[in-house]
N, C-alpha and C. Protein backbone atom coordinates (compact mmCIF):
# COMPACT_ATOMS: atom_id res chain seq x y z
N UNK A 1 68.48 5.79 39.86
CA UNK A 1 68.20 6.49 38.64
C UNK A 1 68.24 7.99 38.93
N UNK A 2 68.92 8.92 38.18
CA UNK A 2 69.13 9.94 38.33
C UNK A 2 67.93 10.77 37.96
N UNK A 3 67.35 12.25 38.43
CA UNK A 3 66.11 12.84 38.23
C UNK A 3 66.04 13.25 36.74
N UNK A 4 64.90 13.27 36.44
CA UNK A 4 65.42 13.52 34.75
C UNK A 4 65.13 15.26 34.62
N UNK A 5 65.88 15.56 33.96
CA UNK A 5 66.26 16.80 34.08
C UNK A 5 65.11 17.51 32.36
N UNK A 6 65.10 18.82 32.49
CA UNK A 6 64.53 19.67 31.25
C UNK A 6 65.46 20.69 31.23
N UNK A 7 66.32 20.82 30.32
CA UNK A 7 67.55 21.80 30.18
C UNK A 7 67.97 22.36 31.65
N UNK A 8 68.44 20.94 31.71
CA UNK A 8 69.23 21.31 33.17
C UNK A 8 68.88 21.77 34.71
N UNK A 9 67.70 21.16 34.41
CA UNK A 9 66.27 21.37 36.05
C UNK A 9 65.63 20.30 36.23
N UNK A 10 65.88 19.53 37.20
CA UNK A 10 64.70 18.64 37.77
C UNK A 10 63.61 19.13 36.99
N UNK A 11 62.69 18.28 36.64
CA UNK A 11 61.63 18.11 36.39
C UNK A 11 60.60 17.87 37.51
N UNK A 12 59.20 18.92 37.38
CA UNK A 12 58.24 19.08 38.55
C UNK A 12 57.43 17.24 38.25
N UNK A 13 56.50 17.32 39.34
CA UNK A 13 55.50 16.09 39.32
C UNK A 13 54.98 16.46 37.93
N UNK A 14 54.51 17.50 38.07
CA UNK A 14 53.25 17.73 37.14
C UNK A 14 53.93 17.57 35.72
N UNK A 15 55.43 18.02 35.29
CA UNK A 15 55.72 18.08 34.13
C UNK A 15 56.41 16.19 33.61
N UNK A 16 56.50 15.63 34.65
CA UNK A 16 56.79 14.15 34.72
C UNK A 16 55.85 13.38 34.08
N UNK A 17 54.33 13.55 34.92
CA UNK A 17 53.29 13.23 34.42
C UNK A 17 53.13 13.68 32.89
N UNK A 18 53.24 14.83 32.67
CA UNK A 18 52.57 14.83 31.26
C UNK A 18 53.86 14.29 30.35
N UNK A 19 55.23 14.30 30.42
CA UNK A 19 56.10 13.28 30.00
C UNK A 19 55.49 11.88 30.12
N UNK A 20 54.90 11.16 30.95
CA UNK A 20 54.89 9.88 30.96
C UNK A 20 53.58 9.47 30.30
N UNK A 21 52.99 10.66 29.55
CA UNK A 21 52.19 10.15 28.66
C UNK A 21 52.44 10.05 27.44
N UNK A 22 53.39 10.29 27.21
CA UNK A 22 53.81 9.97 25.58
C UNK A 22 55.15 8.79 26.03
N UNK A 23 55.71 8.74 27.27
CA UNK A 23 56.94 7.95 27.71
C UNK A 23 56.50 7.43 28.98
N UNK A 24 55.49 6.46 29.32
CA UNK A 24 55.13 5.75 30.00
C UNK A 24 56.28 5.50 31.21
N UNK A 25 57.71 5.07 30.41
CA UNK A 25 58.49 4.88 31.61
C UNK A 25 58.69 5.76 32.74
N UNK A 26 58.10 6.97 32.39
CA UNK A 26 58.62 8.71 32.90
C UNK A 26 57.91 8.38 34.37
N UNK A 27 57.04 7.68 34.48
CA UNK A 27 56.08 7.66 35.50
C UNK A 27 57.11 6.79 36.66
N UNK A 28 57.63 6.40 36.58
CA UNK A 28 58.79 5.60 37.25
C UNK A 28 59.79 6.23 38.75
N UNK A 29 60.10 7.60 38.12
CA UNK A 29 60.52 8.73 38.63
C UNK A 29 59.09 9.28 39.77
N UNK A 30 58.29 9.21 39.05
CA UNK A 30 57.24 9.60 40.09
C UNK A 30 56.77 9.19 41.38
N UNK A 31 56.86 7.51 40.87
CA UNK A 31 57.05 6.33 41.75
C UNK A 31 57.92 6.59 42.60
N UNK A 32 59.02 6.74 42.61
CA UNK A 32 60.69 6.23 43.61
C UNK A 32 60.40 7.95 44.20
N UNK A 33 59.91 8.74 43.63
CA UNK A 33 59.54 10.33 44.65
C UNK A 33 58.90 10.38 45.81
N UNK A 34 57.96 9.42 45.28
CA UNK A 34 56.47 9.61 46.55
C UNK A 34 55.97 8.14 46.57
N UNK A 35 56.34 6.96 46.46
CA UNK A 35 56.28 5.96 46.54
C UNK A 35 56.19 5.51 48.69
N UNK A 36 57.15 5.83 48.63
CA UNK A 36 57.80 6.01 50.76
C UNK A 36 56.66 6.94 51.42
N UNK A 37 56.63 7.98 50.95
CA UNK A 37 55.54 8.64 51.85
C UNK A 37 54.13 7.83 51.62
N UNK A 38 53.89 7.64 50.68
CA UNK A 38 52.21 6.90 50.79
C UNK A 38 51.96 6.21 51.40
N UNK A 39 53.30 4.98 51.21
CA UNK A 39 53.25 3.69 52.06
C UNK A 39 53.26 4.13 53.41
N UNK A 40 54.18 5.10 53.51
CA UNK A 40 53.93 5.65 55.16
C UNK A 40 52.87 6.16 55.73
N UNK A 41 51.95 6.99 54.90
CA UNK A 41 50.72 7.22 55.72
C UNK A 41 49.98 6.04 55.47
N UNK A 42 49.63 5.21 54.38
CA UNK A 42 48.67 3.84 54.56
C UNK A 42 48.84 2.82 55.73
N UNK A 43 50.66 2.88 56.08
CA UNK A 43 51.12 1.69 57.05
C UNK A 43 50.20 2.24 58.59
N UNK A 44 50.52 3.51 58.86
CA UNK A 44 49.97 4.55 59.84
C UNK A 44 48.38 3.90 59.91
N UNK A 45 47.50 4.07 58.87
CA UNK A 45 46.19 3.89 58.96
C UNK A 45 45.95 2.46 58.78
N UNK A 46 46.61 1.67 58.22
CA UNK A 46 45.75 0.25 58.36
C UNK A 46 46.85 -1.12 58.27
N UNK A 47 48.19 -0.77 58.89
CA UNK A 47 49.24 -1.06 59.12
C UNK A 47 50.01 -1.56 57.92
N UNK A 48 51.09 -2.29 57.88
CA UNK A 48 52.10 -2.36 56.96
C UNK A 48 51.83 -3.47 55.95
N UNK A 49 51.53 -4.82 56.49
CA UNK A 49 51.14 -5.29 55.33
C UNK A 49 49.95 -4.49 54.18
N UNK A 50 48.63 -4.40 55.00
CA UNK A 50 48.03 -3.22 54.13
C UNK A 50 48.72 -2.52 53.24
N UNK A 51 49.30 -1.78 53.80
CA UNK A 51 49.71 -0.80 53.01
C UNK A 51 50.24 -1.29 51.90
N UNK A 52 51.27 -2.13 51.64
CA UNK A 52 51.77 -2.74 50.43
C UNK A 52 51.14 -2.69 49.32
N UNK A 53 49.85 -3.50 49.45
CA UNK A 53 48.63 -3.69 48.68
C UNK A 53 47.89 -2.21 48.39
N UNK A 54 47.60 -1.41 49.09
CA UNK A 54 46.56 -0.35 48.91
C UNK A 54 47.71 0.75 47.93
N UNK A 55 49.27 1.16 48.93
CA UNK A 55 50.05 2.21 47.63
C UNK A 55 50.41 1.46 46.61
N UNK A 56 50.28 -0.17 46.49
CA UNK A 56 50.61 -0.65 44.96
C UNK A 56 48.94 0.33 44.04
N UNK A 57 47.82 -0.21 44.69
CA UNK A 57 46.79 -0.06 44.00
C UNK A 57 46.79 2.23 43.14
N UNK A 58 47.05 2.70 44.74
CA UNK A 58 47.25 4.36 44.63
C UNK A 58 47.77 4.60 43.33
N UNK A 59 49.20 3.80 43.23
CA UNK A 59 50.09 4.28 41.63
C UNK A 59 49.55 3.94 40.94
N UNK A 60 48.68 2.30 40.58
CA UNK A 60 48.36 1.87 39.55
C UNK A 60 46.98 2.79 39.07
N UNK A 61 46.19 3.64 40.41
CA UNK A 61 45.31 4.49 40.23
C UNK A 61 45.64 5.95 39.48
N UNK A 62 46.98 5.85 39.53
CA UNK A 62 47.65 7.38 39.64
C UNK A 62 47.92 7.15 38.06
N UNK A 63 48.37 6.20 37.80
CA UNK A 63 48.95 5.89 36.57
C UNK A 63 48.00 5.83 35.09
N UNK A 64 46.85 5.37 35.71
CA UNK A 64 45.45 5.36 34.94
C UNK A 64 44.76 6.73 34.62
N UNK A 65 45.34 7.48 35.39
CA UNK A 65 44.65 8.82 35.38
C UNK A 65 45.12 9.79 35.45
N UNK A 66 46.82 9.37 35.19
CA UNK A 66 48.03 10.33 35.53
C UNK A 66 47.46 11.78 33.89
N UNK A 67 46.48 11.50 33.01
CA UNK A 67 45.92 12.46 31.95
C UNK A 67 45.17 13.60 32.99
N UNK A 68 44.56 13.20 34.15
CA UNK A 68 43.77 14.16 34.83
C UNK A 68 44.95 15.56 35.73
N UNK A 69 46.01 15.01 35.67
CA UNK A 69 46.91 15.63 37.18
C UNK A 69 46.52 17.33 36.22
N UNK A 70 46.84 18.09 37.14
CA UNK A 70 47.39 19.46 36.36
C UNK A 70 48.68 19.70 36.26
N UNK A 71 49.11 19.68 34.87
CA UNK A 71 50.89 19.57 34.82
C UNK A 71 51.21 21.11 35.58
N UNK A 72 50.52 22.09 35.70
CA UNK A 72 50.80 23.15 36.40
C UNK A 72 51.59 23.04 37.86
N UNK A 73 50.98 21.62 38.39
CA UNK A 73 51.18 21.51 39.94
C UNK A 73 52.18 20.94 39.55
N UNK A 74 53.23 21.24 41.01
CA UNK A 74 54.51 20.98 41.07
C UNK A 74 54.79 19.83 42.02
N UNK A 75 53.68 19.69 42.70
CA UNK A 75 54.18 18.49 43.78
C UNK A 75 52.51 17.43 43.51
N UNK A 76 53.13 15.94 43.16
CA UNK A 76 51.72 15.20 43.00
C UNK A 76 51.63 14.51 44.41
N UNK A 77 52.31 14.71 45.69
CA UNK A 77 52.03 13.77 47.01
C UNK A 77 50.36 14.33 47.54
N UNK A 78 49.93 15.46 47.33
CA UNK A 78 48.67 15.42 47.48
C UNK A 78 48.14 14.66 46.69
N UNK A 79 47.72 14.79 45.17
CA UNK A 79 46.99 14.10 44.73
C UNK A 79 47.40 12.34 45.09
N UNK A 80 48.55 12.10 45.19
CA UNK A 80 48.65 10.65 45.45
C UNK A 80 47.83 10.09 46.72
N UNK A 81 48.25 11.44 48.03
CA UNK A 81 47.43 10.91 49.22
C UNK A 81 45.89 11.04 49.32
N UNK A 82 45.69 11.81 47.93
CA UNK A 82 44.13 11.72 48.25
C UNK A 82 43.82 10.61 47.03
N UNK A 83 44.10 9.80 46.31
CA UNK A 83 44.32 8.63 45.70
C UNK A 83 44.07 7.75 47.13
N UNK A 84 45.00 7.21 47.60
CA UNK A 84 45.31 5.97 48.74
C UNK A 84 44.02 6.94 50.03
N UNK A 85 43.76 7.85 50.25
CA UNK A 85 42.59 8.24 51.23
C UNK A 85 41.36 7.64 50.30
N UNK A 86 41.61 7.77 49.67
CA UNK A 86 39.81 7.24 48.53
C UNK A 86 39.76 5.61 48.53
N UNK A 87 41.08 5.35 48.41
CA UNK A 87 41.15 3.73 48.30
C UNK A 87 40.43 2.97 50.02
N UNK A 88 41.25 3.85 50.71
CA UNK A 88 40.52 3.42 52.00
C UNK A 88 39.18 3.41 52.19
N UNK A 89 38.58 4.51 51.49
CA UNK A 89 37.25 4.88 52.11
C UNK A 89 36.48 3.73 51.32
N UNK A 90 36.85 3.20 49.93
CA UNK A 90 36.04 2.22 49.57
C UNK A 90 35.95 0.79 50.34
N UNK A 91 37.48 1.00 50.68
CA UNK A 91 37.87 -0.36 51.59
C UNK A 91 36.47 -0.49 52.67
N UNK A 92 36.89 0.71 53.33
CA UNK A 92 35.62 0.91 54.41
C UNK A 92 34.48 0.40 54.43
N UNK A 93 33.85 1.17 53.18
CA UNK A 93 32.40 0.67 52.60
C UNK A 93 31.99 -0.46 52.47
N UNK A 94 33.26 -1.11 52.04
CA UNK A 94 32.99 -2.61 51.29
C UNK A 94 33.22 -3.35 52.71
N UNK A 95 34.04 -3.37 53.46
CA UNK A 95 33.97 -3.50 54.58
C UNK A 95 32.58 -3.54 55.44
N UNK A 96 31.99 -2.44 55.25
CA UNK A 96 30.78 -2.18 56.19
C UNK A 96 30.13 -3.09 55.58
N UNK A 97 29.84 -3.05 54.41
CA UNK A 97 28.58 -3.80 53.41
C UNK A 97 28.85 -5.16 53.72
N UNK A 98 29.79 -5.89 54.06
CA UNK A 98 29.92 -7.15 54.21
C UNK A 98 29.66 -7.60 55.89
N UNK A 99 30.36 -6.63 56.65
CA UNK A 99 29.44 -6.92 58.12
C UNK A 99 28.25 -6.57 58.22
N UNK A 100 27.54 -5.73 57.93
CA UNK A 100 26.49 -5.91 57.46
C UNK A 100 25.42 -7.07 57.16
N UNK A 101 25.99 -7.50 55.96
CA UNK A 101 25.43 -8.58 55.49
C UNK A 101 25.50 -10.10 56.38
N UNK A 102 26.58 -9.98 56.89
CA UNK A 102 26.74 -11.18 57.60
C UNK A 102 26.25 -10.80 59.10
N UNK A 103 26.14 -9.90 59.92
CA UNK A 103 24.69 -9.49 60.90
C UNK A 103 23.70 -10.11 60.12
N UNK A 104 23.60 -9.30 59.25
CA UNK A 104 21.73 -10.13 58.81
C UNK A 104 21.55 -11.35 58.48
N UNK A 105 22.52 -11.90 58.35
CA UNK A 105 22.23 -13.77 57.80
C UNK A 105 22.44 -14.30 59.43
N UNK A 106 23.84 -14.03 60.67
CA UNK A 106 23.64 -14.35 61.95
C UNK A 106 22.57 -14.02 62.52
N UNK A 107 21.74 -12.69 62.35
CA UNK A 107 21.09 -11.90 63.21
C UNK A 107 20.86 -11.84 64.25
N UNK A 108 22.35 -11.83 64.88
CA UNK A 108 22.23 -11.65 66.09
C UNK A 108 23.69 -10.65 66.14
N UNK A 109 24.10 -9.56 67.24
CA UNK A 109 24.82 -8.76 67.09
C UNK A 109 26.37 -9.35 67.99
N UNK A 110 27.68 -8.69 67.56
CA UNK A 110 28.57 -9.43 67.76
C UNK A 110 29.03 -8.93 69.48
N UNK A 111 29.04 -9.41 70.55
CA UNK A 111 29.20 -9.31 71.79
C UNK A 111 31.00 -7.68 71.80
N UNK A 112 30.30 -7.11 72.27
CA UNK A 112 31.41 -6.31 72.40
C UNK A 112 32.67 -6.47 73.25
N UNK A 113 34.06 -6.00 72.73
CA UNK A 113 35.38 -6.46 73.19
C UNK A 113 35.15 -5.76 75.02
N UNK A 114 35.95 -6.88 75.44
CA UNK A 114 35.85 -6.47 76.86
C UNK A 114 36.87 -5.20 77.04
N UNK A 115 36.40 -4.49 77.76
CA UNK A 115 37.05 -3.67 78.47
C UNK A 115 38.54 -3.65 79.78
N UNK A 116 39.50 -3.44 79.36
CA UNK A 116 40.29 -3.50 80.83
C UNK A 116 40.80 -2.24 80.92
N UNK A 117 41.13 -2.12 82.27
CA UNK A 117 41.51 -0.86 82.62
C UNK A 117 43.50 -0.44 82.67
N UNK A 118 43.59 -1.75 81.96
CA UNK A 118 45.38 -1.43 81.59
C UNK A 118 45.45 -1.06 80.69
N UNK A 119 44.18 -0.62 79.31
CA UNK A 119 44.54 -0.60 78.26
C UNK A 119 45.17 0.91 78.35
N UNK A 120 45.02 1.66 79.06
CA UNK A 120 46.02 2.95 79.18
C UNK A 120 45.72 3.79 78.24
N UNK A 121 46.05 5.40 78.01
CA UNK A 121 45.47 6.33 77.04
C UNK A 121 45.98 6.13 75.88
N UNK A 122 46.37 5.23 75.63
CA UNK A 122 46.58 4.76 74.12
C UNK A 122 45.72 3.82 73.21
N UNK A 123 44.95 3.63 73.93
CA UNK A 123 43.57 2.54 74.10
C UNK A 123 42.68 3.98 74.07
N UNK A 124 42.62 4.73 74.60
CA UNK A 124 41.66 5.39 74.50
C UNK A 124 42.00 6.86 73.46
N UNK A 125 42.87 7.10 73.42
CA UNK A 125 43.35 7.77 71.74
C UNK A 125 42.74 7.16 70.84
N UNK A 126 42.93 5.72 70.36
CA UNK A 126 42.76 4.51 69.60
C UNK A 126 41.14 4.86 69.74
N UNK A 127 40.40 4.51 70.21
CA UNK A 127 39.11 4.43 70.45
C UNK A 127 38.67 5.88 70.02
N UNK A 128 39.04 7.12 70.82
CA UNK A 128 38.59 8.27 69.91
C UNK A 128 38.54 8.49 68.70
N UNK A 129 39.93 7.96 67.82
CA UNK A 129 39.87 8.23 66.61
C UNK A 129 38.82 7.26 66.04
N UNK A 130 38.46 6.36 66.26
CA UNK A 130 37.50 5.39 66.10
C UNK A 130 36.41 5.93 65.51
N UNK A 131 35.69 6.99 66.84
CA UNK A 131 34.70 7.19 67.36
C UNK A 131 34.35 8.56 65.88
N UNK A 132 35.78 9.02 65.28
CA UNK A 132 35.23 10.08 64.69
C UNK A 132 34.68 10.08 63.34
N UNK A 133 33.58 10.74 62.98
CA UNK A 133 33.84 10.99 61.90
C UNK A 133 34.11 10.58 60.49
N UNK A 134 34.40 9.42 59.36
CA UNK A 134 35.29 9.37 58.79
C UNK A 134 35.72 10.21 57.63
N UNK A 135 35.23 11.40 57.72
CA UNK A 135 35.55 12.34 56.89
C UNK A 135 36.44 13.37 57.95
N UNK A 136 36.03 13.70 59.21
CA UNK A 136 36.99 14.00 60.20
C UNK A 136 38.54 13.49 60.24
N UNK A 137 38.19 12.09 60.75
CA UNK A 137 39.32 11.54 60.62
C UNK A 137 40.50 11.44 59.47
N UNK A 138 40.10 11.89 58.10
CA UNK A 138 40.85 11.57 56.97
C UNK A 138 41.19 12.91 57.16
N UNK A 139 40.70 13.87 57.29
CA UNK A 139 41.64 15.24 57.59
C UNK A 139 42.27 15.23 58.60
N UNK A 140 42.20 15.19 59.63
CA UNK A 140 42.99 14.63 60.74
C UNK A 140 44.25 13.85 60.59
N UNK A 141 44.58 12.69 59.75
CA UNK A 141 45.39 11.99 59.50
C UNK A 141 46.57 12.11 58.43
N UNK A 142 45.70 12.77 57.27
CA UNK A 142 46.29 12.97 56.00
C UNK A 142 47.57 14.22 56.51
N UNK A 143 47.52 15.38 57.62
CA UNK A 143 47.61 16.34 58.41
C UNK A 143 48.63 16.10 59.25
N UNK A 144 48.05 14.85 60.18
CA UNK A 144 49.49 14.50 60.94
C UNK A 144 50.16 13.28 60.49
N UNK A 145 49.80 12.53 59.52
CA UNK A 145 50.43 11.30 59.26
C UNK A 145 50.88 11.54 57.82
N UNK A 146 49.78 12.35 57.34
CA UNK A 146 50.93 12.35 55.54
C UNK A 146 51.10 13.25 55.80
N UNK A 147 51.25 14.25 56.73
CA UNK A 147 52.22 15.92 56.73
C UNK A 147 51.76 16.57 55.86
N UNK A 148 50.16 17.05 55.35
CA UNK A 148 49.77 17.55 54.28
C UNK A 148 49.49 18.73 55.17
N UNK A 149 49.57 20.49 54.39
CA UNK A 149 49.19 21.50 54.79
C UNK A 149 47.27 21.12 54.48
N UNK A 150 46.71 22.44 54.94
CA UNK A 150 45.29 22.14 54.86
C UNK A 150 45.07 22.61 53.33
N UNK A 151 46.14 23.05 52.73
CA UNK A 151 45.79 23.33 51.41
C UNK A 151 45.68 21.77 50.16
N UNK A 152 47.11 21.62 50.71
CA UNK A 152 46.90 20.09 50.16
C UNK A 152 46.39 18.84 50.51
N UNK A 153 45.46 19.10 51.50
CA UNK A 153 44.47 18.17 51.99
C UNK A 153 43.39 18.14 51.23
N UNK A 154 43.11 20.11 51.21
CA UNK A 154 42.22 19.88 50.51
C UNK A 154 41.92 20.37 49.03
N UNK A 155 43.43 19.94 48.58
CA UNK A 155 43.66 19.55 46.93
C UNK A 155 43.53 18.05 46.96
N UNK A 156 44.17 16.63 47.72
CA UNK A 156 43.82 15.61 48.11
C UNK A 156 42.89 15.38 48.19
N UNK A 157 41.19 15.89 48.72
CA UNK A 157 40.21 15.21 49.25
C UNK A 157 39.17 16.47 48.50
N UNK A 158 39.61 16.86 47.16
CA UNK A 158 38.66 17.54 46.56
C UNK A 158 37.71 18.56 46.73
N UNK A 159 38.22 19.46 47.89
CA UNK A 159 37.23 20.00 49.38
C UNK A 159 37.53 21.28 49.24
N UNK A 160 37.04 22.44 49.81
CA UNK A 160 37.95 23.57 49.89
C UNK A 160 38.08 24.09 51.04
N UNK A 161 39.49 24.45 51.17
CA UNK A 161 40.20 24.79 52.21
C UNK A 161 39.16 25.16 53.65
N UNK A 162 38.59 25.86 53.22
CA UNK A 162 37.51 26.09 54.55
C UNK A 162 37.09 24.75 55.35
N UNK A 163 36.46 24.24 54.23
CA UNK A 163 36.08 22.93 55.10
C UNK A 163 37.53 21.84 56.11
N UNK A 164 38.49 21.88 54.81
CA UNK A 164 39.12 21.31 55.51
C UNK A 164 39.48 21.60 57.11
N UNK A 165 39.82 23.45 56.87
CA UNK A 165 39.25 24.14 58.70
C UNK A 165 39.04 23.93 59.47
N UNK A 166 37.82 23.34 58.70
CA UNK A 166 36.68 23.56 59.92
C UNK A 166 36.65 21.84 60.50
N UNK A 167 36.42 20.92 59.86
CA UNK A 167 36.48 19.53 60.13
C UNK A 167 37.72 19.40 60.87
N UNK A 168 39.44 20.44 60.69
CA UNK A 168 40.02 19.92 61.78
C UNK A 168 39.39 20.64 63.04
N UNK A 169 39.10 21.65 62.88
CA UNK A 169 38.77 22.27 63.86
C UNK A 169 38.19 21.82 65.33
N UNK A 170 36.69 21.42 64.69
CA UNK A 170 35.58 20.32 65.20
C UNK A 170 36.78 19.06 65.54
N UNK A 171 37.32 18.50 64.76
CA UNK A 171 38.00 17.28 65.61
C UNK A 171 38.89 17.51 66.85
N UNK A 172 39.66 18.52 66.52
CA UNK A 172 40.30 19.09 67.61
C UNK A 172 39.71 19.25 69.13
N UNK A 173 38.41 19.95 69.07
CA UNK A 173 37.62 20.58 70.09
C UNK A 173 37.08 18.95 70.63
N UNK A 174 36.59 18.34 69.44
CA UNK A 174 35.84 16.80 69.91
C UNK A 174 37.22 16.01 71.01
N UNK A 175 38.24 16.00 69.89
CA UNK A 175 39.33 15.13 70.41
C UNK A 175 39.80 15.29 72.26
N UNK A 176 40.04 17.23 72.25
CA UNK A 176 40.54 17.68 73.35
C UNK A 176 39.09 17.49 74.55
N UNK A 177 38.07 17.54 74.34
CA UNK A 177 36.96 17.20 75.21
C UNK A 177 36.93 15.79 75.82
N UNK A 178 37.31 14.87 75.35
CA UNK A 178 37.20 13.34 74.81
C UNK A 178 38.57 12.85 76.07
N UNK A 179 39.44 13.44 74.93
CA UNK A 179 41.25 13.08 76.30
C UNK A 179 41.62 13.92 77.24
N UNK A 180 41.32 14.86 77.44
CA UNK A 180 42.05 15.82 78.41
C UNK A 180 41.68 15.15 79.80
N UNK A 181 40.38 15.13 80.27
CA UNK A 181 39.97 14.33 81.11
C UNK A 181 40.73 13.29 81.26
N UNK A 182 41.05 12.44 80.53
CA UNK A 182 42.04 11.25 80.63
C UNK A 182 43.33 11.29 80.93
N UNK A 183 43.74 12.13 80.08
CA UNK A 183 45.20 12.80 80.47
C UNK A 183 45.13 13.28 81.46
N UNK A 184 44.83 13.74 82.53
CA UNK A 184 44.51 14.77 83.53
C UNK A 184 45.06 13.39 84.62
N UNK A 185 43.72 12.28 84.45
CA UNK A 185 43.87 11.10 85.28
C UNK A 185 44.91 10.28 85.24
N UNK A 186 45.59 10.30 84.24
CA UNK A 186 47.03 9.74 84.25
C UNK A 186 48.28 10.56 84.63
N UNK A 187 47.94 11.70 84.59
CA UNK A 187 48.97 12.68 85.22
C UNK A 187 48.79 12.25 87.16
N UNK A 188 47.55 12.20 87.53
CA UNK A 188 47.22 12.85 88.67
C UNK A 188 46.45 11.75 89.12
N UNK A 189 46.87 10.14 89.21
CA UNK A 189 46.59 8.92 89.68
C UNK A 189 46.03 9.38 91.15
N UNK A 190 44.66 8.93 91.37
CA UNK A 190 44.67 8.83 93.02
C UNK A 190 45.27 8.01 93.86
């Protein structure tokens, strides 16, 4: 489908959206724009089947509320990635709330995964990001996995720019404290 044009110009996100409220189909175009990148940062965070399910849910979120966007803005992949970042974080919650609950009916705690020492610094990358944050981590990710500047992170995650800053900042300093040591030992095997 060809981009739909306004006297002879692509049409922005923002002016799509407020088209697809009087022409529902308009939203379609919005879809096949930024449809690939979402799925790509969701596949990144909670792998590929996931993802299917969570950027179906993002559009159908986007689409419900496509009255809120500001037709001013020209690009909606922030607001989409901070759509599918929100979807996660409930995932999370609901997540927690249910282990949770099922600790307290076992009450007894679940034996922790064994440790081996082949798991290599990719195992322990894996485990840092783990370890951070999850408001850290969603700036962190949205950054290197949805390629968002810190501006549109933190147009995405409702925040202002400072913070976004500063939370990479702190992850950075956490992260490089955490691996360098590790990296060091894999460079420099005894």
């Amino acid at each position: 489908m060809a981009p739909r044009t306004l006297h002879s110009r692509s049409l922005t996100d923002g002016e799509l959206l407020a088209e697809s409220m009087n022409t529902p189909d308009a939203f379609h175009e919005l879809f096949d724009r930024h449809f690939r990148s979402v799925h790509r940062y969701l596949a990144r965070r909670v792998g590929r089947d996931r993802a299917d399910d969570l950027a179906s849910q993002a559009f159908t979120v986007a689409f419900t509320r496509r009255a809120t966007f500001r037709t001013d803005a020209t690009d909606a992949r922030p607001w989409l990635l901070g759509i599918a970042t929100n979807l996660l974080m409930n995932e999370r919650r609901a997540e927690q709330r249910s282990l949770e609950t099922v600790y307290r009916i076992q009450a007894q705690s679940v034996p922790p995964v064994a440790e081996s020492a082949d798991h290599g610094l990719d195992h322990e990358v894996a485990s840092a990001l783990a370890e951070l944050d999850p408001d850290q981590r969603d700036v962190l990710l949205l950054f290197a996995w949805g390629e968002l500047s810190y501006e549109e992170i933190a147009s995405a995650l409702a925040i202002p720019v400072g913070t976004v800053r500063s939370r990479m900042s702190r992850t950075r300093s956490y992260l490089r404290r955490r691996l360098e040591p590790l990296a060091e030992t894999e460079e420099n095997p005894k």
